[in-house]
Protein backbone atom coordinates (compact mmCIF):
# COMPACT_ATOMS: atom_id res chain seq x y z
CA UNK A 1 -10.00 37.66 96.61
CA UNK A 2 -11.37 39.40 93.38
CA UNK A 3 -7.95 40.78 92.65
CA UNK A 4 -6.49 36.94 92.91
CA UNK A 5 -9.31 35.77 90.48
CA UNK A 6 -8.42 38.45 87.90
CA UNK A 7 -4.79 37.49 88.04
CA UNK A 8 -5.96 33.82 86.94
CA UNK A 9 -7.65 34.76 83.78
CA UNK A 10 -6.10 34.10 80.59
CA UNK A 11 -6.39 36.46 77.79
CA UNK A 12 -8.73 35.90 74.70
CA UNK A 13 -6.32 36.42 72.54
CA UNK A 14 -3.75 33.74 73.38
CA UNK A 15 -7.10 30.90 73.55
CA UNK A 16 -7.49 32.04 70.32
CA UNK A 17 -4.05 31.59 68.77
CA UNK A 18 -3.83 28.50 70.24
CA UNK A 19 -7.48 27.07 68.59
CA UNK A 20 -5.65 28.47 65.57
CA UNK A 21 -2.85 26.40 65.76
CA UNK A 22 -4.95 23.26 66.75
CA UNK A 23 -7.08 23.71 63.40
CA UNK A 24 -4.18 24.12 61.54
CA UNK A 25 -2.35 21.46 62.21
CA UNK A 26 -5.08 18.87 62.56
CA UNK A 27 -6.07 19.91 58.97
CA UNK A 28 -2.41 19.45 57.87
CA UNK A 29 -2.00 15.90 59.42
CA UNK A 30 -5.91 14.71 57.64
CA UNK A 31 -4.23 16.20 53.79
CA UNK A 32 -0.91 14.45 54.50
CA UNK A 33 -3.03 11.29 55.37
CA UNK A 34 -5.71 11.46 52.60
CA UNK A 35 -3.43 12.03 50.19
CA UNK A 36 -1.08 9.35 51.13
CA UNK A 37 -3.64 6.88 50.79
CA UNK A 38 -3.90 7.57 46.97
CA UNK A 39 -2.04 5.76 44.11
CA UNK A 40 -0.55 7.63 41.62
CA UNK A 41 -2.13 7.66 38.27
CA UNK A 42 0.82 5.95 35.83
CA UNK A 43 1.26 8.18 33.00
CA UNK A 44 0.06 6.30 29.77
CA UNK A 45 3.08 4.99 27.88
CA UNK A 46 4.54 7.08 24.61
CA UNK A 47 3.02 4.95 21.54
CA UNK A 48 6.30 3.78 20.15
CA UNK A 49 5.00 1.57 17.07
CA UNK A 50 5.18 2.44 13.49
CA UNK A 51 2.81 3.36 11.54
CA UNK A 52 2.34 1.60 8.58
CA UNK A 53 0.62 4.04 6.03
CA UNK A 54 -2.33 2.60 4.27
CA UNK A 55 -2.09 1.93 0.36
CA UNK A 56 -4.07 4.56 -0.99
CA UNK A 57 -6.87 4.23 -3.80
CA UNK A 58 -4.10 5.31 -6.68
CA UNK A 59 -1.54 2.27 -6.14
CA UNK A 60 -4.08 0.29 -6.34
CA UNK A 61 -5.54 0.87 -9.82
CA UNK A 62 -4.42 -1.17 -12.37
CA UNK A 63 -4.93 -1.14 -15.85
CA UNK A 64 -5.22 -3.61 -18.70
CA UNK A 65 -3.28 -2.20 -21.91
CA UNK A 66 -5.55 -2.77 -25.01
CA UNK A 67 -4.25 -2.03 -28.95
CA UNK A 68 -5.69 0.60 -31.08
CA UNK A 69 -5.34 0.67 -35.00
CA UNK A 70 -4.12 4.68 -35.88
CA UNK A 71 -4.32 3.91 -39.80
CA UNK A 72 -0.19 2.87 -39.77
CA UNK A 73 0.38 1.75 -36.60
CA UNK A 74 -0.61 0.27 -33.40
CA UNK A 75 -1.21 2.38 -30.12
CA UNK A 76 -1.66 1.30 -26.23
CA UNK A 77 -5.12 2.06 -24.74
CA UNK A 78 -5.02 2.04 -20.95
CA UNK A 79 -8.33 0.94 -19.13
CA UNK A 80 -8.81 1.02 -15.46
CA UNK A 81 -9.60 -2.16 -13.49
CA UNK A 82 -11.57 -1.26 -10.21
CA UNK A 83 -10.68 -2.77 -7.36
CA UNK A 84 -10.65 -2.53 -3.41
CA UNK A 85 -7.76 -0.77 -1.81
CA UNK A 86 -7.25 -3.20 0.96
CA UNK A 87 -6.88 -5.56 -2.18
CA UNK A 88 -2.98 -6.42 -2.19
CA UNK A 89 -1.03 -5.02 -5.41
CA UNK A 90 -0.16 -8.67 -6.46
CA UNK A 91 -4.08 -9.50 -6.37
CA UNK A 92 -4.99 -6.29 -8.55
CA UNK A 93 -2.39 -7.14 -11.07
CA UNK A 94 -3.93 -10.68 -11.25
CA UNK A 95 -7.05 -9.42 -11.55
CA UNK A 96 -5.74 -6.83 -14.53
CA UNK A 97 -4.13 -9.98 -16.38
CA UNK A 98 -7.23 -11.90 -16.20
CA UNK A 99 -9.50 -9.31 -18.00
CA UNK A 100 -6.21 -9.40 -20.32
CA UNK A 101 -6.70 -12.47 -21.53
CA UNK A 102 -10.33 -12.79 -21.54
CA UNK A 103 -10.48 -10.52 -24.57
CA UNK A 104 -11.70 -6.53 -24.56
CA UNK A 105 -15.11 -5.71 -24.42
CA UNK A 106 -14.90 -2.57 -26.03
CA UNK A 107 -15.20 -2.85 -30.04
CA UNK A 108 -13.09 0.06 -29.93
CA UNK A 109 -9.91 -1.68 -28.79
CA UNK A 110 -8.19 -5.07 -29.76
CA UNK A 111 -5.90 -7.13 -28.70
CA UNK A 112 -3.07 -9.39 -30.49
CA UNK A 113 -2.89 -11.80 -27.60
CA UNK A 114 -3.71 -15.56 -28.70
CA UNK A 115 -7.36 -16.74 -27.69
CA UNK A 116 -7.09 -19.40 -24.92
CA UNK A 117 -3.57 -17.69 -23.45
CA UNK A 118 -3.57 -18.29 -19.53
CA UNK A 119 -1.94 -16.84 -16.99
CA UNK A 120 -0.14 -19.13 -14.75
CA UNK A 121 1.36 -16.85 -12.18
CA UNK A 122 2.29 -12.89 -11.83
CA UNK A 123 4.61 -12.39 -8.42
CA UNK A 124 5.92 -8.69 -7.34
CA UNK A 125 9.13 -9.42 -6.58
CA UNK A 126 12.11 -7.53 -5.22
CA UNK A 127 13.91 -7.50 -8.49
CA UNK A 128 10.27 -6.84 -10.59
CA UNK A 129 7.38 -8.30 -11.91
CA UNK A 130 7.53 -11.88 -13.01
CA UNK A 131 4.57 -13.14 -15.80
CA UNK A 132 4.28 -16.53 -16.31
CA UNK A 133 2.02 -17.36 -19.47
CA UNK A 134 0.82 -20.37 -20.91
CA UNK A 135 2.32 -21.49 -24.74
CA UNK A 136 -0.58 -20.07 -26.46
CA UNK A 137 1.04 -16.73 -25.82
CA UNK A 138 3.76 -17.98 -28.42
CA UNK A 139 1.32 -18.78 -31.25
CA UNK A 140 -0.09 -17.48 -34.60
CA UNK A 141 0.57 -14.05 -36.01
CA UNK A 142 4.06 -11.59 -37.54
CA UNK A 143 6.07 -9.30 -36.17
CA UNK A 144 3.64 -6.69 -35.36
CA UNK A 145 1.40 -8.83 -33.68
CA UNK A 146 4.16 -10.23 -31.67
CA UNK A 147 5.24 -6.72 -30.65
CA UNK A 148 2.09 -5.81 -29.36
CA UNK A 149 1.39 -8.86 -27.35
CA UNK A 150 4.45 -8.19 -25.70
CA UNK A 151 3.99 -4.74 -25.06
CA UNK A 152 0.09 -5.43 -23.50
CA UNK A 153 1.80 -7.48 -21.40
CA UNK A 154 4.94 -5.50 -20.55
CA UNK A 155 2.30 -2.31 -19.94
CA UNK A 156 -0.06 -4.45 -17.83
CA UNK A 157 2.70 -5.80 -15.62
CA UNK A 158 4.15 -2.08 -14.85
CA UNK A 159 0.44 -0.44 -14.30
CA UNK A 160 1.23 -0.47 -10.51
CA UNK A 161 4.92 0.19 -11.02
CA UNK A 162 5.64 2.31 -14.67
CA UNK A 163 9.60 1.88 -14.06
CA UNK A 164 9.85 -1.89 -12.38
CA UNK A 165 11.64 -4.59 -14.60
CA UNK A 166 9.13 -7.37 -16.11
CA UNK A 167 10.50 -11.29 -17.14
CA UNK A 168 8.32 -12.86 -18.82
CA UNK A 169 8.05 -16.60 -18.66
CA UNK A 170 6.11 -19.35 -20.76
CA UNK A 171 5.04 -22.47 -18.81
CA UNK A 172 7.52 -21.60 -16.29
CA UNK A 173 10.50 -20.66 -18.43
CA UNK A 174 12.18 -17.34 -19.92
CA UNK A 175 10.31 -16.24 -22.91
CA UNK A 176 13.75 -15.52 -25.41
CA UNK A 177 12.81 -15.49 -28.67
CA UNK A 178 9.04 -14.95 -29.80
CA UNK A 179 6.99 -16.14 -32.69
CA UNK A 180 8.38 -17.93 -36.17
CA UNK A 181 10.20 -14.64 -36.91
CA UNK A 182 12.40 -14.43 -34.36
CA UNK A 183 11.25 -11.54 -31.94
CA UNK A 184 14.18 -11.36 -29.57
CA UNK A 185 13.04 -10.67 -26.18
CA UNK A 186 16.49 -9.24 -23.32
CA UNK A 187 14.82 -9.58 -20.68
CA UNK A 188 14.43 -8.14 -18.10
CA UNK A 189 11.60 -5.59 -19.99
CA UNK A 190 11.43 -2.22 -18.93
CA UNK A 191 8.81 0.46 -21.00
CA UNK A 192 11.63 2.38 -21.73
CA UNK A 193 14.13 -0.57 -23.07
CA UNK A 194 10.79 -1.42 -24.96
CA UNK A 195 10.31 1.96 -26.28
CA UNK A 196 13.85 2.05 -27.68
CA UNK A 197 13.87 -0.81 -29.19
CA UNK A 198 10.50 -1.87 -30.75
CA UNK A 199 7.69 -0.19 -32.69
CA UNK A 200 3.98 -0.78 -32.78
């Protein structure tokens, strides 16, 4: 009877494999099911826009061209006009023409602009910078003083821009021929088409 109960017995060994197993797999079947249950987290999508870089402080500092007697002739005195850079470049130019016209507040400079000149527009275009003036511009003064307006103007204009074309326009039409003694004006302006063919 002992004998029989001995042969009944199963070994240690084999419960134990078989617990193994059991654990095993029950732990396989609760990963598979947890992580099932989890949405995958989207990858965030590539930023595809372009960047439009900011205007920095430089571009955005015009100047207003003042005149400067050297004991012969005439020189161009460049003063900065402040203004915000989130200011557009039309705006700063606008602003520049304005202290133009409103006459210099240092003693040290002139100007051969005519008192009461307005400015009616100034518009960056694609092909340059168009000025439009009121007819005061046209009055009073020679040739020198003619040249100089012209080139205050001309210098103001290109402050953002030294190379871009200028036309310059009184009461909405091309300036061509400036002051009683006949300052021809080929327009469009450049600094250097000025440079060649004018002196202060």
């Amino acid at each position: 009877m002992a004998k029989q109960q001995r042969n009944h017995r199963t070994p240690v060994g084999v419960i134990a494999g078989i617990a193994a197993v059991a654990v095993a797999a029950g732990g396989g079947a609760a990963w598979w099911t947890w992580n099932s249950t989890q949405s995958p987290t989207p990858s965030p999508a590539p930023n595809t826009a372009q960047q439009v870089p900011p205007v920095s402080q430089a571009e955005q500092t015009a100047q207003t061209f003042w005149l400067r007697s050297t004991g012969n002739k005439l020189e161009l005195v460049p003063k900065p006009i402040a203004t915000t850079a989130d200011r557009p470049p039309s705006t700063a130019l606008e602003t520049a023409f304005n202290n133009l016209l409103a006459g210099p507040n240092d003693p040290s400079v002139s100007t051969t602009i005519p008192r009461g000149t307005k400015l009616r527009s100034v518009k960056m275009e694609n092909d340059g910078i168009h000025v439009d003036l009121s007819e005061q511009f046209t009055t009073g003064g020679g040739s020198a003083s003619m040249t100089g307006r012209v080139a205050q103007v001309l210098y103001t204009a290109t402050s953002l821009q030294p190379n871009a074309q200028v036309w310059i326009d009184v009461e909405g039409k091309p300036l061509e021929v400036l002051g009683g003694e006949g300052l021809v004006l080929e327009q469009p302006l450049t600094r250097q088409s000025f440079q060649q063919n004018f002196t202060l």
